[in-house]
C-alpha atoms as a PDB file:
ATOM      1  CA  UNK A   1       0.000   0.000   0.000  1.00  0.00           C
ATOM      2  CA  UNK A   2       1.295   3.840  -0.367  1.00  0.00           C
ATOM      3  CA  UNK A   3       2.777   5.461   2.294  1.00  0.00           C
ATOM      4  CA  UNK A   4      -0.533   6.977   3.195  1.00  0.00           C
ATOM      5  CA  UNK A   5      -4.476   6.862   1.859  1.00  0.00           C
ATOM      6  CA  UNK A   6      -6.985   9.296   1.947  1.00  0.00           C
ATOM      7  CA  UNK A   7     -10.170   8.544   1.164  1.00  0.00           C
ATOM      8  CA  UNK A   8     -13.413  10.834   0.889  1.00  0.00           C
ATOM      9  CA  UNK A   9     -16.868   9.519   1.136  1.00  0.00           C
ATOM     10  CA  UNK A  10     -18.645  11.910  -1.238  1.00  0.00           C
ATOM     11  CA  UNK A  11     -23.035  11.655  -2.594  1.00  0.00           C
ATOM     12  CA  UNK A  12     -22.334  13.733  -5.342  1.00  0.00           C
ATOM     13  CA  UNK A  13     -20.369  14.912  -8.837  1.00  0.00           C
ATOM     14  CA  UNK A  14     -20.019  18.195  -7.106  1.00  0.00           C
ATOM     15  CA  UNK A  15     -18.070  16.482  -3.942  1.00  0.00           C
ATOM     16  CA  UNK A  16     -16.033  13.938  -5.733  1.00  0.00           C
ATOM     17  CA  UNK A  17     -14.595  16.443  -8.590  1.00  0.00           C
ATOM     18  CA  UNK A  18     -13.746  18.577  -5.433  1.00  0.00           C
ATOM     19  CA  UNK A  19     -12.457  15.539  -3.716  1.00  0.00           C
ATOM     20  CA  UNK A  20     -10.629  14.865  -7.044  1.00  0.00           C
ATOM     21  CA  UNK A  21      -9.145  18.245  -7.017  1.00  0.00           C
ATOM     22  CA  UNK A  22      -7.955  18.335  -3.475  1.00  0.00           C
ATOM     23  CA  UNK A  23      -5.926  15.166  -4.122  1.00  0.00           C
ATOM     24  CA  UNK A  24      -7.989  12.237  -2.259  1.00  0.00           C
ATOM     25  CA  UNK A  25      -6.342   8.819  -3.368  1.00  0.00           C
ATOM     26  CA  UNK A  26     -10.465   7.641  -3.903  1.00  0.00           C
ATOM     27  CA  UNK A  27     -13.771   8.089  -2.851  1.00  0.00           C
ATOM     28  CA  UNK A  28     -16.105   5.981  -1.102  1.00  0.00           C
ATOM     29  CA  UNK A  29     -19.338   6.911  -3.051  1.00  0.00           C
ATOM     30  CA  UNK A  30     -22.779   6.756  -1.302  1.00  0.00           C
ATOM     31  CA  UNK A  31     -26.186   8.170  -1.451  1.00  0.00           C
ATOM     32  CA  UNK A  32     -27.510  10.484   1.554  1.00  0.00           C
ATOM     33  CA  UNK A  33     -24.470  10.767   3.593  1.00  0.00           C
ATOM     34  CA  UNK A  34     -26.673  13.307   5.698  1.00  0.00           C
ATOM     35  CA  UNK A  35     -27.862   9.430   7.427  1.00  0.00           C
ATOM     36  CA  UNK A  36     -24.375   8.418   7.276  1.00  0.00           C
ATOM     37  CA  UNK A  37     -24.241   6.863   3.608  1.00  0.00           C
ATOM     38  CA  UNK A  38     -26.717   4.769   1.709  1.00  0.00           C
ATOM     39  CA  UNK A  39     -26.220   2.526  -1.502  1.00  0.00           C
ATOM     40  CA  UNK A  40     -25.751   4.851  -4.448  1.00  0.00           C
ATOM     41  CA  UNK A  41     -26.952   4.775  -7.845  1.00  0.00           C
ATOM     42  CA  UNK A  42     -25.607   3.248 -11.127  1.00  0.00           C
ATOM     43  CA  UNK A  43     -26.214   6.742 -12.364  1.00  0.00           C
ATOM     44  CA  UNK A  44     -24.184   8.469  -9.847  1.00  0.00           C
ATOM     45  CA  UNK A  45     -21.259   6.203 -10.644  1.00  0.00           C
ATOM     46  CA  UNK A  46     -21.358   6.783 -14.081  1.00  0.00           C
ATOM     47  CA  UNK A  47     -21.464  10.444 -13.772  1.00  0.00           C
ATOM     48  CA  UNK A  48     -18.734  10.758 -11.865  1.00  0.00           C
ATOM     49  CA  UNK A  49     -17.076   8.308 -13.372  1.00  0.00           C
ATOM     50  CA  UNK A  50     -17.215  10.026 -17.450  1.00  0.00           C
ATOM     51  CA  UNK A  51     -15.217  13.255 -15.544  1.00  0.00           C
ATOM     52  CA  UNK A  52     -12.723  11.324 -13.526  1.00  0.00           C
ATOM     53  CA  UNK A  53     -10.788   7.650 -13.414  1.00  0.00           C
ATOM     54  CA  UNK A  54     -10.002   8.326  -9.881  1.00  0.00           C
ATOM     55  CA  UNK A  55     -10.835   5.229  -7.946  1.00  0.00           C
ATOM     56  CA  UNK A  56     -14.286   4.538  -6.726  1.00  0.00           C
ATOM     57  CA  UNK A  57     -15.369   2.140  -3.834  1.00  0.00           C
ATOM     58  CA  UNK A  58     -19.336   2.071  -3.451  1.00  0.00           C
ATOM     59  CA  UNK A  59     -20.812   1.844  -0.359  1.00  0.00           C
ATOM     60  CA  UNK A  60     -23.251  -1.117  -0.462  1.00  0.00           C
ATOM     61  CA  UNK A  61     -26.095  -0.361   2.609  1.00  0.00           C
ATOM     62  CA  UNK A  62     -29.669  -0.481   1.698  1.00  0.00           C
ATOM     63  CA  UNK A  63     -31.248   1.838   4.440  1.00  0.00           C
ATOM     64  CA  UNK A  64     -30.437   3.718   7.388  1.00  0.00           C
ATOM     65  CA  UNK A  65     -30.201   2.180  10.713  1.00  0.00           C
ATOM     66  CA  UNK A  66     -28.707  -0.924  11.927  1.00  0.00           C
ATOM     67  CA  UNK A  67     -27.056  -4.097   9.994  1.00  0.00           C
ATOM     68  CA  UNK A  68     -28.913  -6.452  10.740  1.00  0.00           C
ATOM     69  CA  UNK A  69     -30.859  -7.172   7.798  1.00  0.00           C
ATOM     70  CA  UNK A  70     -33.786  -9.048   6.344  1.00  0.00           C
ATOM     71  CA  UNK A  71     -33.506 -11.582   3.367  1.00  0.00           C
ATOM     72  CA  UNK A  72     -34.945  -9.113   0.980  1.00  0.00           C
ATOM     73  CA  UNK A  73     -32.519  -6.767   2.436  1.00  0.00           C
ATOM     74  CA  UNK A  74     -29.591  -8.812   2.045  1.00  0.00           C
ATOM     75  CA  UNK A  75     -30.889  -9.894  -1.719  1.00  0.00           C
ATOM     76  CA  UNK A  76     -30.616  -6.406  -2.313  1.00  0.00           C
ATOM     77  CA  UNK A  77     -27.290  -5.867  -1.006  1.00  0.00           C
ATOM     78  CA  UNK A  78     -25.987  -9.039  -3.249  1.00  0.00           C
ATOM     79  CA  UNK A  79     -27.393  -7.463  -6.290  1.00  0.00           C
ATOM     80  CA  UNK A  80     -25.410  -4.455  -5.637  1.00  0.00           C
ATOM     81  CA  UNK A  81     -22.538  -5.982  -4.884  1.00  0.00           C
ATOM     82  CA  UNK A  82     -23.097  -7.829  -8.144  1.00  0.00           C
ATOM     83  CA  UNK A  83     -23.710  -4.567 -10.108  1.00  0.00           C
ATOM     84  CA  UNK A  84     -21.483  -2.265  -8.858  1.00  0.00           C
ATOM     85  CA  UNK A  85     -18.906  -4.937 -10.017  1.00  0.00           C
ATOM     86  CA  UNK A  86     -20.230  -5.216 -13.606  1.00  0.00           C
ATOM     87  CA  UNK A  87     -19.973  -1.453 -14.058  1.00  0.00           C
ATOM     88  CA  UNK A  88     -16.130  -1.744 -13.079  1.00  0.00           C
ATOM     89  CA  UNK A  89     -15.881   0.279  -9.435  1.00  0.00           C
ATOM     90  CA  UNK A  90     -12.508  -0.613  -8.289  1.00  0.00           C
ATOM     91  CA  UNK A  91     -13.895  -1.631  -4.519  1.00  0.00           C
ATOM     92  CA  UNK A  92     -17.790  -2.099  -2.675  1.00  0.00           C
ATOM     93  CA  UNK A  93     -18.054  -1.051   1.279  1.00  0.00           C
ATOM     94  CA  UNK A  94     -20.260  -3.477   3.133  1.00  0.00           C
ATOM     95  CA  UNK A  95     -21.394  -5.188   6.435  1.00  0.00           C
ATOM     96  CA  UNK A  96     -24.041  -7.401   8.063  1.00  0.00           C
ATOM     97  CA  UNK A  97     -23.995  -8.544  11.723  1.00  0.00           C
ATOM     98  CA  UNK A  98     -26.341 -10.736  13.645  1.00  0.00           C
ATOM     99  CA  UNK A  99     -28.445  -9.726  15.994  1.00  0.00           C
ATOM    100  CA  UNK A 100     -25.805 -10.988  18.884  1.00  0.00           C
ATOM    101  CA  UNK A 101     -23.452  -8.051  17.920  1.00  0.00           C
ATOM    102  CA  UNK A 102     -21.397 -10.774  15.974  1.00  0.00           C
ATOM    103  CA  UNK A 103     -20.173 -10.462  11.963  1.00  0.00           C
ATOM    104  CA  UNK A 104     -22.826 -12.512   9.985  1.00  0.00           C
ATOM    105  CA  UNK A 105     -19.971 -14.682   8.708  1.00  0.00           C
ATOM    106  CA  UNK A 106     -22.224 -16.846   6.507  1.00  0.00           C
ATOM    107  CA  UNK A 107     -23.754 -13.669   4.679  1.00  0.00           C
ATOM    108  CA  UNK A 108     -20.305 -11.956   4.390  1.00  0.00           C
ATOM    109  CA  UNK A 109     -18.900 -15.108   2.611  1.00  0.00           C
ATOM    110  CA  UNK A 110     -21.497 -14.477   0.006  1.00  0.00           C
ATOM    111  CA  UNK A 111     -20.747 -11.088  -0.522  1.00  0.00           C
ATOM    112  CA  UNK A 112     -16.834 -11.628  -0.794  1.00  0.00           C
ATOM    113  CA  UNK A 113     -17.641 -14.347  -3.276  1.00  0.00           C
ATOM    114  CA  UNK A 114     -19.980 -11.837  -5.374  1.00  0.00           C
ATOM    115  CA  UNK A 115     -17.212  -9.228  -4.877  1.00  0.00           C
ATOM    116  CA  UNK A 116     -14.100 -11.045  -7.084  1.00  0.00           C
ATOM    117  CA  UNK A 117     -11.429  -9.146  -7.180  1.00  0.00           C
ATOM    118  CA  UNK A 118     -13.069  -6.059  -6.149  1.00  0.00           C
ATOM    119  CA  UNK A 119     -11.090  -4.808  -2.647  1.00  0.00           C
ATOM    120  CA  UNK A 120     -13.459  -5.052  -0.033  1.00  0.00           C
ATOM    121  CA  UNK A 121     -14.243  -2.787   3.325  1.00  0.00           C
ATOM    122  CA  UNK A 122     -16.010  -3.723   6.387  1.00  0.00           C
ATOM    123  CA  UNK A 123     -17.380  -0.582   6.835  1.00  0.00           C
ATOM    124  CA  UNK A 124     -18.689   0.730  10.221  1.00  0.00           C
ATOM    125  CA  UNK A 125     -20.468  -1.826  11.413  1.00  0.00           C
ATOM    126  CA  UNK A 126     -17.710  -2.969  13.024  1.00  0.00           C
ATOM    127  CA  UNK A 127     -18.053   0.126  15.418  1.00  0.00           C
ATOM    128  CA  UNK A 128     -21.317  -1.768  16.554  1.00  0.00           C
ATOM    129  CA  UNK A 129     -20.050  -5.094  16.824  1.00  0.00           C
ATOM    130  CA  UNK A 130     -19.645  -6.567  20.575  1.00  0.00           C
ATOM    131  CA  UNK A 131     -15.926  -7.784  20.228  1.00  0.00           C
ATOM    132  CA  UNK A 132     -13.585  -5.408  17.841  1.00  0.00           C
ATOM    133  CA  UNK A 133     -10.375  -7.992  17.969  1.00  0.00           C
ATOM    134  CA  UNK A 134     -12.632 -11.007  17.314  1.00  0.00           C
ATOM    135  CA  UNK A 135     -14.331  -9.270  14.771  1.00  0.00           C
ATOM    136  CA  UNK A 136     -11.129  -8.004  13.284  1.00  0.00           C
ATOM    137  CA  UNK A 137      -9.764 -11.624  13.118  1.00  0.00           C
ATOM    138  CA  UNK A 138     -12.741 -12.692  11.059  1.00  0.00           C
ATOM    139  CA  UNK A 139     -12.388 -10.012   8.736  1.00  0.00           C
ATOM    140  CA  UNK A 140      -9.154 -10.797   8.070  1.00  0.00           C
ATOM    141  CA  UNK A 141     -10.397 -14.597   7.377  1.00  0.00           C
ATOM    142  CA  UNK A 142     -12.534 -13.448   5.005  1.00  0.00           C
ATOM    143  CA  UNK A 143      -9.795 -11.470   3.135  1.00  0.00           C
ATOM    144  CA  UNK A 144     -11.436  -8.063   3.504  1.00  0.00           C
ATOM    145  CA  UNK A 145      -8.664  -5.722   2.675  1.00  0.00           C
ATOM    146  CA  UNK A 146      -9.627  -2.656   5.150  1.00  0.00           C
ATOM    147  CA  UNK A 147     -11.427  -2.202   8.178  1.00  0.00           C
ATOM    148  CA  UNK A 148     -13.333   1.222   7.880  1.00  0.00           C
ATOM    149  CA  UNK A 149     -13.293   2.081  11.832  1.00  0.00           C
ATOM    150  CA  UNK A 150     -13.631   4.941  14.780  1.00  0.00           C
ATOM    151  CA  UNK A 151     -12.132   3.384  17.438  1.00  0.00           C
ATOM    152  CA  UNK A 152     -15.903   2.189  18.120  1.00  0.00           C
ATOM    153  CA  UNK A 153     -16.624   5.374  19.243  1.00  0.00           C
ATOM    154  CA  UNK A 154     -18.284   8.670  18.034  1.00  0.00           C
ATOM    155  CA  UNK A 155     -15.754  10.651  16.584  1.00  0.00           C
ATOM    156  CA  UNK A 156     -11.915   8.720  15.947  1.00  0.00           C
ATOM    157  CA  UNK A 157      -9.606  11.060  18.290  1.00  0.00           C
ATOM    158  CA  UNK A 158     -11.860   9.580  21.042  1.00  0.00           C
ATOM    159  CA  UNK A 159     -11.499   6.016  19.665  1.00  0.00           C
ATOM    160  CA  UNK A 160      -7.538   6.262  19.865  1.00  0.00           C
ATOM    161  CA  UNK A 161      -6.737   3.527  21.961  1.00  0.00           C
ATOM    162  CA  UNK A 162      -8.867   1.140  20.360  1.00  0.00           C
ATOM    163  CA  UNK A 163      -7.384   1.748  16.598  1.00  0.00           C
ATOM    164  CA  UNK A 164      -3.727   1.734  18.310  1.00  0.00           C
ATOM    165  CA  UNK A 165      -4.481  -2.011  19.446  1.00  0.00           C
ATOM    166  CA  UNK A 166      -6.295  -2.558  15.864  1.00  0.00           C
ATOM    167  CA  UNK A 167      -3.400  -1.409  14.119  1.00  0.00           C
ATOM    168  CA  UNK A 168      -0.796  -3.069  16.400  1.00  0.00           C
ATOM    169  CA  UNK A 169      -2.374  -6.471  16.125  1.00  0.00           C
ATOM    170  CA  UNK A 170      -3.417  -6.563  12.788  1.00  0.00           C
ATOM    171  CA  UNK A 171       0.360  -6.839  12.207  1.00  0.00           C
ATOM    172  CA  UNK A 172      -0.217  -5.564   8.647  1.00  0.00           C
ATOM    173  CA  UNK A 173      -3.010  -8.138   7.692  1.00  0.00           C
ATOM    174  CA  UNK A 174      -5.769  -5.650   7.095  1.00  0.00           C
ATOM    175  CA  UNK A 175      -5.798  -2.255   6.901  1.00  0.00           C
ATOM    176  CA  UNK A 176      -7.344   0.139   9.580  1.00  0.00           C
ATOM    177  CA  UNK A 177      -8.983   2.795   8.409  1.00  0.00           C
ATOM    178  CA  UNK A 178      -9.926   5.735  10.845  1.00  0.00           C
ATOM    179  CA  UNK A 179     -13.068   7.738   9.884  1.00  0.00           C
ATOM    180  CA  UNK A 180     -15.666   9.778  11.891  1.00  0.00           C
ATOM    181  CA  UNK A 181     -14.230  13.429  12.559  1.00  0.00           C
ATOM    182  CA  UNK A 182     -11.097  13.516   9.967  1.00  0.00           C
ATOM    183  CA  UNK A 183      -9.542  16.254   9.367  1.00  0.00           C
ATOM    184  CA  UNK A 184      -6.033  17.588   8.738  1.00  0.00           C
ATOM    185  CA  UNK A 185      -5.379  18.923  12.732  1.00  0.00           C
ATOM    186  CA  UNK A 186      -6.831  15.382  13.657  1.00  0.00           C
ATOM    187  CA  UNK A 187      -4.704  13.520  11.468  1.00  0.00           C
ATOM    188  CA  UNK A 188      -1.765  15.198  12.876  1.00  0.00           C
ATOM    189  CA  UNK A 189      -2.803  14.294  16.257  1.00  0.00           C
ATOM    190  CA  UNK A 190      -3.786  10.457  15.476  1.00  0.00           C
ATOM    191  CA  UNK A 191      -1.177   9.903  13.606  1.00  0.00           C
ATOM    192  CA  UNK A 192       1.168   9.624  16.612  1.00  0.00           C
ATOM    193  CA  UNK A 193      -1.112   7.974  18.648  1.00  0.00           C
ATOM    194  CA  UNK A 194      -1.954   4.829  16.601  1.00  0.00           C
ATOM    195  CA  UNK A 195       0.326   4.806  13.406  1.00  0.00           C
ATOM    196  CA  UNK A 196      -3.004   4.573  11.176  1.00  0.00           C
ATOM    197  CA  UNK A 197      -1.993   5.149   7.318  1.00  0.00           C
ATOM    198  CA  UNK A 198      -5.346   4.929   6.291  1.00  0.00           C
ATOM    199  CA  UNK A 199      -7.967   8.133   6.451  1.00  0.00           C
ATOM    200  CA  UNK A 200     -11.547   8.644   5.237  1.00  0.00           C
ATOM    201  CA  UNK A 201     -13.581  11.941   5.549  1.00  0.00           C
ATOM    202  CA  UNK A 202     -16.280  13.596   4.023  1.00  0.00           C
ATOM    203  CA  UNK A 203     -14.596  17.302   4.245  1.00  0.00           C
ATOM    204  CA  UNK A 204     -17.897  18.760   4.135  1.00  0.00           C
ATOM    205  CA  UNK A 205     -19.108  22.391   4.091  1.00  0.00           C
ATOM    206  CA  UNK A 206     -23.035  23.055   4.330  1.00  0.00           C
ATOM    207  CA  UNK A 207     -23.870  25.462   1.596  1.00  0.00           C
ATOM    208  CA  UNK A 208     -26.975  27.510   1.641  1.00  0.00           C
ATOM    209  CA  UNK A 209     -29.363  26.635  -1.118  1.00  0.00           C
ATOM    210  CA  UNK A 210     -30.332  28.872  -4.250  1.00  0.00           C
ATOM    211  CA  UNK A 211     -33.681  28.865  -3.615  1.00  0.00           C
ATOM    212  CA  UNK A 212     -35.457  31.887  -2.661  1.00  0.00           C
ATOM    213  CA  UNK A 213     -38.889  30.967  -1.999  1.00  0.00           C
ATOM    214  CA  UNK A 214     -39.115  29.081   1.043  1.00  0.00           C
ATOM    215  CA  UNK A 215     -41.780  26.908   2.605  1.00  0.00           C
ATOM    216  CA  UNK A 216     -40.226  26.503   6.398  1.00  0.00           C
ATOM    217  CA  UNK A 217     -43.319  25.022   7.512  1.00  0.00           C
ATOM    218  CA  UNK A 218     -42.560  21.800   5.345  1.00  0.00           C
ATOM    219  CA  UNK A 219     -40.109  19.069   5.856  1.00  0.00           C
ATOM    220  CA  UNK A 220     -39.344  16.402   3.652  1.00  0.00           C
ATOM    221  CA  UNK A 221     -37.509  14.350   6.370  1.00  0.00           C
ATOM    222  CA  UNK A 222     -35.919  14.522   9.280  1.00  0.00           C
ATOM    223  CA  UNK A 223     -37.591  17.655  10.965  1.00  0.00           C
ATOM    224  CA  UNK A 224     -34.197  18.524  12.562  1.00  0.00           C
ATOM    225  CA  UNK A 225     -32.950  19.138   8.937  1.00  0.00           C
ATOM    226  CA  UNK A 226     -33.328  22.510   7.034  1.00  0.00           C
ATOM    227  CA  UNK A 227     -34.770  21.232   3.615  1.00  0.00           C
ATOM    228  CA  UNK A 228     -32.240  24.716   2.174  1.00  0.00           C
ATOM    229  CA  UNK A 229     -28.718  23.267   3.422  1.00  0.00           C
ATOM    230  CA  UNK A 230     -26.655  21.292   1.162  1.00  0.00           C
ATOM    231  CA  UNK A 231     -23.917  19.300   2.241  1.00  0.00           C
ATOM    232  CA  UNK A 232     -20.205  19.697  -0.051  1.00  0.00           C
ATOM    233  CA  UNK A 233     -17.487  18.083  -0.142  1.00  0.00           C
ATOM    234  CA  UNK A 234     -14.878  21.194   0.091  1.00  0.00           C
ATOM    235  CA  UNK A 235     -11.578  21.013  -2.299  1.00  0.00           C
ATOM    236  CA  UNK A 236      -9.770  23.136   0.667  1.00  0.00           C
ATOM    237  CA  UNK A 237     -10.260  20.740   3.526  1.00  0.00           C
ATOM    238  CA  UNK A 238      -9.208  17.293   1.710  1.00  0.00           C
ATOM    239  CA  UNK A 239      -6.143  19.338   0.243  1.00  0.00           C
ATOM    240  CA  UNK A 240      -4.892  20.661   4.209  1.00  0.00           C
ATOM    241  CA  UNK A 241      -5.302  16.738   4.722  1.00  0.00           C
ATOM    242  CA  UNK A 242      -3.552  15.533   2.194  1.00  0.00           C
ATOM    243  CA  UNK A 243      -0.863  18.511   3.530  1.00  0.00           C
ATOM    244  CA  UNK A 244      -0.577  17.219   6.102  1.00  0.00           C
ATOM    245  CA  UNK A 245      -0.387  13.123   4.917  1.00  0.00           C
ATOM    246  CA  UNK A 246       2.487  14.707   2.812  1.00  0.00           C
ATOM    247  CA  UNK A 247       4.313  16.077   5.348  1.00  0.00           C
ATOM    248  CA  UNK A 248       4.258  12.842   7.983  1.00  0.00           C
END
């Protein structure tokens, strides 16, 4: 692997040309990442995909919530593993776990057998399984290549000791791959902390919407969410990271 990766998780052309600008290494492309990243569209790839060959793993998660998921659910999930490979993305992002807090082994050897030669991320589920090393250790079985992870905790800087002891016994079998609060100052201060090479952020601004006629009274979702803010990727934060990945 390079010296360092920097991943952005991006829902639109707008934030992965941005990404693509500030010098990300790929994206991890998903739909709504204002509910932390659903499955994204074929069209979405392709988009983004006619403007740049930078390299694209798609997040593969059918809904918000939990993963534990139903057989129609985890149909789904196959198909787009399935598709997402057909259309030539480089990696998918995935994970299913039983309702004990355990990885679904038996459903995740499907999905590394419909994945090829795809690289493959368990993706944060893993910060809601019961036992991280155990977990890890399966993971590894499987031959997932990275472990998308914050320390099982909100944010990653808080989840420092955990990734440390991830990183240390993974012994270079698996990447670990903090996420959840990236930035360039927290980089510098992980880095030190836990020797993590891997990084994944969104590097989001919220941008005011063009519209000028406004219905307030009327949500569309969550009611805690203005329907006029946009979340962007911005080309200024993932560039100070990559600074900084530079400069390590």
């Amino acid at each position: 692997m390079k010296k360092f990766i920097l991943e952005a998780c991006v829902d639109s052309v707008e934030s992965a040309m941005a990404a693509v600008r500030g010098g990300a290494d790929r994206l991890e492309l998903c739909s709504n990442l204002i509910i932390g990243g659903t499955t994204p569209g074929p069209w979405l790839f392709e988009e983004i995909r006619k403007r740049s060959d930078i390299r694209i793993h798609a997040l593969i998660r059918p809904r918000f919530g939990d993963f534990c998921y139903t057989e129609a659910e985890f149909s789904m999930i196959k198909e787009a593993v399935r598709d997402f490979r057909k259309m030539g993305a480089e990696g998918v992002v995935f994970g299913i776990l039983k309702p004990d807090g355990t990885l679904n082994m038996e459903q995740m050897k499907e999905l590394m057998e419909e994945a090829g030669d795809m690289s493959v991320t368990l993706h944060r589920a893993f910060d809601v399984c019961v036992d991280p090393v155990a977990t890890m250790e399966q993971a590894i079985s499987l031959g997932i290549d990275t472990i998308l992870t914050s320390g099982q905790r909100n944010v990653c800087l808080q989840g420092a000791e955990l990734l440390k002891e991830l990183q240390e016994k993974s012994r270079g079998r698996i990447v670990i791959q903090a996420g959840s609060g990236v930035g360039a100052q927290v980089i510098r201060q992980l880095y030190p902390l836990t020797g993590i090479r891997a990084y994944h952020m969104t590097g989001k601004r919220t941008l005011d919407s063009e519209m000028k006629y406004r219905k307030e009274d009327v949500n569309m979702g969550l009611p805690m969410i203005s329907e006029y803010e946009i979340w962007r990727t911005d080309e200024e934060n993932i560039r100070a990271a990559k600074k900084v990945l530079e400069e390590l």
